[in-house]
C-alpha atoms as a PDB file:
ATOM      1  CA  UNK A   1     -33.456 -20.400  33.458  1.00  0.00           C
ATOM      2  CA  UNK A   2     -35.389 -18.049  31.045  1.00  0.00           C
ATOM      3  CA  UNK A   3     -32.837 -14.817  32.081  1.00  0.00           C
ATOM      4  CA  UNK A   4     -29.823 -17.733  31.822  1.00  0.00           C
ATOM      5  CA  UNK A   5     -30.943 -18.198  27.733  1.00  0.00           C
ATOM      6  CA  UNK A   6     -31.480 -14.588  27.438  1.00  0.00           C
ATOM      7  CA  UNK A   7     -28.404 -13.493  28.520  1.00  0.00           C
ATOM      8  CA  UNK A   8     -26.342 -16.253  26.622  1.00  0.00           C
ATOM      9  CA  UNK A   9     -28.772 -15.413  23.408  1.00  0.00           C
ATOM     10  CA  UNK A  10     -27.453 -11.727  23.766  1.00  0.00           C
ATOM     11  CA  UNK A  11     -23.989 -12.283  24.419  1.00  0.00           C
ATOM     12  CA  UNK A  12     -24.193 -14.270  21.287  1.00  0.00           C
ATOM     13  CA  UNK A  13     -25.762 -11.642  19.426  1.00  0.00           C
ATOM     14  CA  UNK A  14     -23.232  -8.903  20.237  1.00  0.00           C
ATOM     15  CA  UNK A  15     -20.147 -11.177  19.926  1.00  0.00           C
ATOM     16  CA  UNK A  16     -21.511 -11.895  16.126  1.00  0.00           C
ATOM     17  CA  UNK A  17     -21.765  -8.301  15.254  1.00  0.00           C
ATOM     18  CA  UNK A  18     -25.565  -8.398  16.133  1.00  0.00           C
ATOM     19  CA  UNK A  19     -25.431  -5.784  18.040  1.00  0.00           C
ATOM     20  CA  UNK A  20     -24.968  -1.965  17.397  1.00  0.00           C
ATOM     21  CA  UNK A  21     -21.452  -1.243  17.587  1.00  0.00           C
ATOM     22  CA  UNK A  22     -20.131   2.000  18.781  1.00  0.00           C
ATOM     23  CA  UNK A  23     -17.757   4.040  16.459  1.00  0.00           C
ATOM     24  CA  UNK A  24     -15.190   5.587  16.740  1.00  0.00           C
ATOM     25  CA  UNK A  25     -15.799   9.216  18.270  1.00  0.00           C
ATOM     26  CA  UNK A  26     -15.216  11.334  15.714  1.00  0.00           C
ATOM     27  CA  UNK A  27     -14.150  15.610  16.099  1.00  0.00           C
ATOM     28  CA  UNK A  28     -16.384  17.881  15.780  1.00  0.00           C
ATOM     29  CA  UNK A  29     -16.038  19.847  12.153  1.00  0.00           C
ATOM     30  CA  UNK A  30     -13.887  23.149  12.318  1.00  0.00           C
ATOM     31  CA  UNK A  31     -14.158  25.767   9.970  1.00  0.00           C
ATOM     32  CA  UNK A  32     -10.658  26.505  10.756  1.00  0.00           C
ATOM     33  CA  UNK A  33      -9.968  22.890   9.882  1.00  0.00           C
ATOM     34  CA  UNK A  34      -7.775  21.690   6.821  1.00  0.00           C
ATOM     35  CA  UNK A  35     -10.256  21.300   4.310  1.00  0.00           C
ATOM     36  CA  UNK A  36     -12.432  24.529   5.230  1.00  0.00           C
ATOM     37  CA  UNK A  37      -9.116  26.542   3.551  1.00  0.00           C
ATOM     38  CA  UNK A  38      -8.501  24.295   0.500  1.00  0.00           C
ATOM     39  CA  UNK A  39     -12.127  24.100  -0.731  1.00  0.00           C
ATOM     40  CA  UNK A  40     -15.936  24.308  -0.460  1.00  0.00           C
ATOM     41  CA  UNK A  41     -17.072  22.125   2.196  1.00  0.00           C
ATOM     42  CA  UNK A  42     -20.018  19.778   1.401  1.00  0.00           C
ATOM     43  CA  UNK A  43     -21.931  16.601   2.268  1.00  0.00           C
ATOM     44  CA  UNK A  44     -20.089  13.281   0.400  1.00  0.00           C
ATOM     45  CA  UNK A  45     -22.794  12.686  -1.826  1.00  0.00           C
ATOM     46  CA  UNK A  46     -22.593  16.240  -3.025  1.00  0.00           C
ATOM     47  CA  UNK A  47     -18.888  16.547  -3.507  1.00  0.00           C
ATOM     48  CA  UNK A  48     -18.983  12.366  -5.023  1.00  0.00           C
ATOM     49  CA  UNK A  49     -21.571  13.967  -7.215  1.00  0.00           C
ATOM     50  CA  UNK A  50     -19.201  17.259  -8.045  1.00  0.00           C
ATOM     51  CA  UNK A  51     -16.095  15.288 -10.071  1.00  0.00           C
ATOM     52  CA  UNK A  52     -15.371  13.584 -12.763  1.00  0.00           C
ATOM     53  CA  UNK A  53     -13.962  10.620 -11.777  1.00  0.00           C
ATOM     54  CA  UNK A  54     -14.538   8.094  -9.210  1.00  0.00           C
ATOM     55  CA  UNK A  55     -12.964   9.074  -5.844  1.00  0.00           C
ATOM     56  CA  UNK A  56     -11.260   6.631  -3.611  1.00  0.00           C
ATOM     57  CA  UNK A  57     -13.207   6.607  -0.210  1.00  0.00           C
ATOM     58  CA  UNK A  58     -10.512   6.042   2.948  1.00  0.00           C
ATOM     59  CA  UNK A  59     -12.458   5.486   5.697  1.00  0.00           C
ATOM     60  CA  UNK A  60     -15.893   4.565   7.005  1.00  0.00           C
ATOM     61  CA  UNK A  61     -15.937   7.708   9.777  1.00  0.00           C
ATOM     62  CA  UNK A  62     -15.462  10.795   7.153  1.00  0.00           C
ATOM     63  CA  UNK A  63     -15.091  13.953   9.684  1.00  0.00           C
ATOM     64  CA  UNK A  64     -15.629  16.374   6.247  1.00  0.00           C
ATOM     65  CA  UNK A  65     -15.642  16.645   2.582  1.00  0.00           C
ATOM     66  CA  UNK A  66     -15.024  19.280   0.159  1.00  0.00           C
ATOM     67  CA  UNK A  67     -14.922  19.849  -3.042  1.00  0.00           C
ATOM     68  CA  UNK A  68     -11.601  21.071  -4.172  1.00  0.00           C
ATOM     69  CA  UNK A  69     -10.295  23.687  -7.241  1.00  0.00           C
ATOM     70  CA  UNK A  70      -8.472  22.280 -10.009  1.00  0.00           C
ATOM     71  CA  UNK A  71      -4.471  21.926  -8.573  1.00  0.00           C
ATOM     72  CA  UNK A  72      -3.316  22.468 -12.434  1.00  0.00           C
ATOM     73  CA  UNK A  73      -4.887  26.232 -12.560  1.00  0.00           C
ATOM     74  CA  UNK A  74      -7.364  25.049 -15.269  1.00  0.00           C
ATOM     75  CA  UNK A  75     -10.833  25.932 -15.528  1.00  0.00           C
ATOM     76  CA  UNK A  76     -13.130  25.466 -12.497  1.00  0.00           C
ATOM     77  CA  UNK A  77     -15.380  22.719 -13.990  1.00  0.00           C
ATOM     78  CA  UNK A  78     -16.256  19.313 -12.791  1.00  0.00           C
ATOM     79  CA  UNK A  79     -13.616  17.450 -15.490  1.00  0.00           C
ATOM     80  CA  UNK A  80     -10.651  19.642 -13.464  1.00  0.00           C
ATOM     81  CA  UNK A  81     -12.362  19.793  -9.691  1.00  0.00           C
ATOM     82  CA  UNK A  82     -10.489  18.189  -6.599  1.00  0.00           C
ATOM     83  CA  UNK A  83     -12.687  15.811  -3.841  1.00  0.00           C
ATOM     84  CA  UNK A  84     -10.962  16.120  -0.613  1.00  0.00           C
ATOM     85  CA  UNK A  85     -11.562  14.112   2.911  1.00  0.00           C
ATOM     86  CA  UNK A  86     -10.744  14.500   6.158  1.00  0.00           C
ATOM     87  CA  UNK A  87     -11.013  11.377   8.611  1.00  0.00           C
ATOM     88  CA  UNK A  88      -9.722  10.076  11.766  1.00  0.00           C
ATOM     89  CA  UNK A  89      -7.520   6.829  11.835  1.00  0.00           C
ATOM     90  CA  UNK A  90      -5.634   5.595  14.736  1.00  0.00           C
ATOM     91  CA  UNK A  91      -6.305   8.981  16.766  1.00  0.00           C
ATOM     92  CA  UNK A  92      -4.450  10.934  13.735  1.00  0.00           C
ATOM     93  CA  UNK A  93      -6.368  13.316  11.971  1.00  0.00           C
ATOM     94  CA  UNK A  94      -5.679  13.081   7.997  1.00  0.00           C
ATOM     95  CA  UNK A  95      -6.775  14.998   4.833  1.00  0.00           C
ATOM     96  CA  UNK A  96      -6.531  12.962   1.749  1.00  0.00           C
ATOM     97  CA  UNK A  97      -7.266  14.819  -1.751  1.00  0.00           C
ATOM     98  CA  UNK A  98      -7.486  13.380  -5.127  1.00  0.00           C
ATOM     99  CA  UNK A  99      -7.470  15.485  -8.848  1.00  0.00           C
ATOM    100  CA  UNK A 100      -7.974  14.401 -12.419  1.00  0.00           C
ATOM    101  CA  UNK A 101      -4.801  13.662 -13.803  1.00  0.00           C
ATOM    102  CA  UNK A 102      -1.152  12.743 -12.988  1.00  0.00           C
ATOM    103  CA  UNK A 103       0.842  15.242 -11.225  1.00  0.00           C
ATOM    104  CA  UNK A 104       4.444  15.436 -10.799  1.00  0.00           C
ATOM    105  CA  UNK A 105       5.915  13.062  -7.732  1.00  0.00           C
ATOM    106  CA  UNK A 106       7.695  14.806  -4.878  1.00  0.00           C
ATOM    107  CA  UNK A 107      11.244  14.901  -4.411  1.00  0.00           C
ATOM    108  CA  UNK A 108      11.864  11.993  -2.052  1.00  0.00           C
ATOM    109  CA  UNK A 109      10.730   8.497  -2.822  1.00  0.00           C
ATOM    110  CA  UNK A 110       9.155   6.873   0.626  1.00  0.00           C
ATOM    111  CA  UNK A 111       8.133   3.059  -1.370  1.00  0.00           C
ATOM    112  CA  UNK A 112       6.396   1.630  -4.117  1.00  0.00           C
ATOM    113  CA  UNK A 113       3.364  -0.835  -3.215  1.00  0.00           C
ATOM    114  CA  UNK A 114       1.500  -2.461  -6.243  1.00  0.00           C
ATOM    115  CA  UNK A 115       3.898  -0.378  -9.199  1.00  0.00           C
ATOM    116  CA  UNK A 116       2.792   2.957  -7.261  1.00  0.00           C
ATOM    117  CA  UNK A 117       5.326   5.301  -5.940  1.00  0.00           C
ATOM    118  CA  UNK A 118       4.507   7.109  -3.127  1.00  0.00           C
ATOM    119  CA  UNK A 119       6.733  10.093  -2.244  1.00  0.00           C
ATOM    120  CA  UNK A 120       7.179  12.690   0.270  1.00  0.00           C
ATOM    121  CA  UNK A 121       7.370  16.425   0.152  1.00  0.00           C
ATOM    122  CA  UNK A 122       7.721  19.373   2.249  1.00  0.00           C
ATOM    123  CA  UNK A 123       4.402  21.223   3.172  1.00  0.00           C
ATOM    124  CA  UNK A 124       4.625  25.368   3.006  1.00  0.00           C
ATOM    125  CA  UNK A 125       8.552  24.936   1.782  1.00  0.00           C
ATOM    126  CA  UNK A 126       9.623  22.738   5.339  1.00  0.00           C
ATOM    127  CA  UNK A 127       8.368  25.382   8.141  1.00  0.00           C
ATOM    128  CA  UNK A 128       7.626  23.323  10.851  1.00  0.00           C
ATOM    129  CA  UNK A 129       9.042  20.231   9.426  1.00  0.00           C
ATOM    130  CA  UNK A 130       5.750  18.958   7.897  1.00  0.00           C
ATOM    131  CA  UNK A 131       5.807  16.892   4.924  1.00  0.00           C
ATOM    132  CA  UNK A 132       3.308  15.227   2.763  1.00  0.00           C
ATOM    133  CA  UNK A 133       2.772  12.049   0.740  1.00  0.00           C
ATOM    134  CA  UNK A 134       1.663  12.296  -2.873  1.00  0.00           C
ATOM    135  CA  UNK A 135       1.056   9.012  -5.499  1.00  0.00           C
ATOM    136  CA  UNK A 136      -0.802   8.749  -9.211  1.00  0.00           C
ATOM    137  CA  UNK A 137      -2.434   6.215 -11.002  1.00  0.00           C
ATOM    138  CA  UNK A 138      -1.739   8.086 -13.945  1.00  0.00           C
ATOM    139  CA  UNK A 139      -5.400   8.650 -13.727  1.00  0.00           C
ATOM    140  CA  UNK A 140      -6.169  10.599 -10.184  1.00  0.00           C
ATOM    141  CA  UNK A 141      -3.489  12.641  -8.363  1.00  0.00           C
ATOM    142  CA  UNK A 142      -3.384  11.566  -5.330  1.00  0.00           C
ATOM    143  CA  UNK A 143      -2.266  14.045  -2.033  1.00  0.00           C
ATOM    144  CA  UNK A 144      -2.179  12.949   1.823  1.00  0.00           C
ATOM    145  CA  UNK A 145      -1.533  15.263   4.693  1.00  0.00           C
ATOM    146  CA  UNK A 146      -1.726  15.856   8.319  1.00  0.00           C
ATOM    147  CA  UNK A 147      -5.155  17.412   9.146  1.00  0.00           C
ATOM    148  CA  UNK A 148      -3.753  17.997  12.685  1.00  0.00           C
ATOM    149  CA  UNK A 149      -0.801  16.659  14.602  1.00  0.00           C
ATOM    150  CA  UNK A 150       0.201  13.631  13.227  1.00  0.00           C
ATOM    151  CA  UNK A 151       3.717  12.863  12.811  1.00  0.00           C
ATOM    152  CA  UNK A 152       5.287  12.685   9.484  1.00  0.00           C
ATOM    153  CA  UNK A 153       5.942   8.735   9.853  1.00  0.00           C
ATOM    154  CA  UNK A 154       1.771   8.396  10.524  1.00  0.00           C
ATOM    155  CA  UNK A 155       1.167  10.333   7.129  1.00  0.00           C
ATOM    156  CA  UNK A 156       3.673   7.926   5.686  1.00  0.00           C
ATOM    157  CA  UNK A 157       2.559   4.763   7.164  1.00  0.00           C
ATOM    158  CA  UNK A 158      -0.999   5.803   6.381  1.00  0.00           C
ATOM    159  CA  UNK A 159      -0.037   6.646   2.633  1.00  0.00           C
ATOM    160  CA  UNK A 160       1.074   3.213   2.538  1.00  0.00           C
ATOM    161  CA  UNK A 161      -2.116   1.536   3.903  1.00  0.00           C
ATOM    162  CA  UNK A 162      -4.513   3.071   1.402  1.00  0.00           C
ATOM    163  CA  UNK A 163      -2.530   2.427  -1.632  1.00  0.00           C
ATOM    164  CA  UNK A 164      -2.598  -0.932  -0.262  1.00  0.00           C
ATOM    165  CA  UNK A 165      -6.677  -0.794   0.249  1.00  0.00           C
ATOM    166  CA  UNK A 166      -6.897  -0.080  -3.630  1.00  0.00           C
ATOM    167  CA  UNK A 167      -5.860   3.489  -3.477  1.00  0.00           C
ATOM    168  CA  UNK A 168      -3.938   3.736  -6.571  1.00  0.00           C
ATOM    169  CA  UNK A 169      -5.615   1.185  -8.738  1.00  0.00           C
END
């Protein structure tokens, strides 16, 4: 009877989130990978620490961070310096990266979710047929690629869920 209530108890407990979950694997940093090109790679508290503004975080299982040069050409300070994150979502590898300021919206408009339009563009002029999403607050310029293989409609249904979760407020 004793291993009967046991057994229910912990059933219970890891049915109510008591117990310790597993998450999701998560890749192994590269230092081929996206963000190793565009910027200094560094722990999130560091690069939260190294901008201006307050970043929008887009997932719970960050792969990297990085702190990113100004995308205007202005001076390399902390008012002008990028944040940049690369995390896994649905087996797609993203990179999302966010600047001071309000940047100039790609050439094709993909939708517009809580009065912010998202658009697309074409990464390294089309080759390859990679494109990109890009949105502003007016505030934070906001830029979403494929850190890996994802397909063009992931990057744009992805764009779409974290303007949803408050990316554009």
């Amino acid at each position: 009877m004793r291993w009967l209530v046991l057994a229910c108890g912990l059933l219970l407990l890891t049915s109510c989130g008591g117990g310790k979950a597993e998450p999701e694997a998560t890749p192994t940093p590269d230092p081929d990978a996206y963000l190793a090109q565009k910027g200094i790679i560094t722990p999130l508290h560091q690069a939260i620490a190294g901008v201006a503004f307050r970043p929008f975080i887009p997932s719970r299982y960050i792969v990297e961070t990085a702190l990113l040069p100004p995308y205007n050409g202005g001076a390399d300070t902390r008012q002008n310096d990028g944040i940049g994150f690369e995390y896994v979502y649905h087996n797609y590898a993203f990179a999302l990266s966010q600047w001071p300021g309000a940047g100039m919206p790609g050439p094709r408009h993909i939708a517009t979710i809580n009065d912010c339009d998202i658009s697309a563009y074409d990464i390294n002029g089309g080759v390859g047929g990679k494109q990109g999403a890009l949105w502003t607050n007016g505030r934070i310029e906001y830029n979403l690629v494929a850190a890996a293989t994802a397909p063009n409609k992931a990057v744009f249904a992805e764009a779409k869920r974290l303007v949803h979760m408050g990316a554009c407020r």
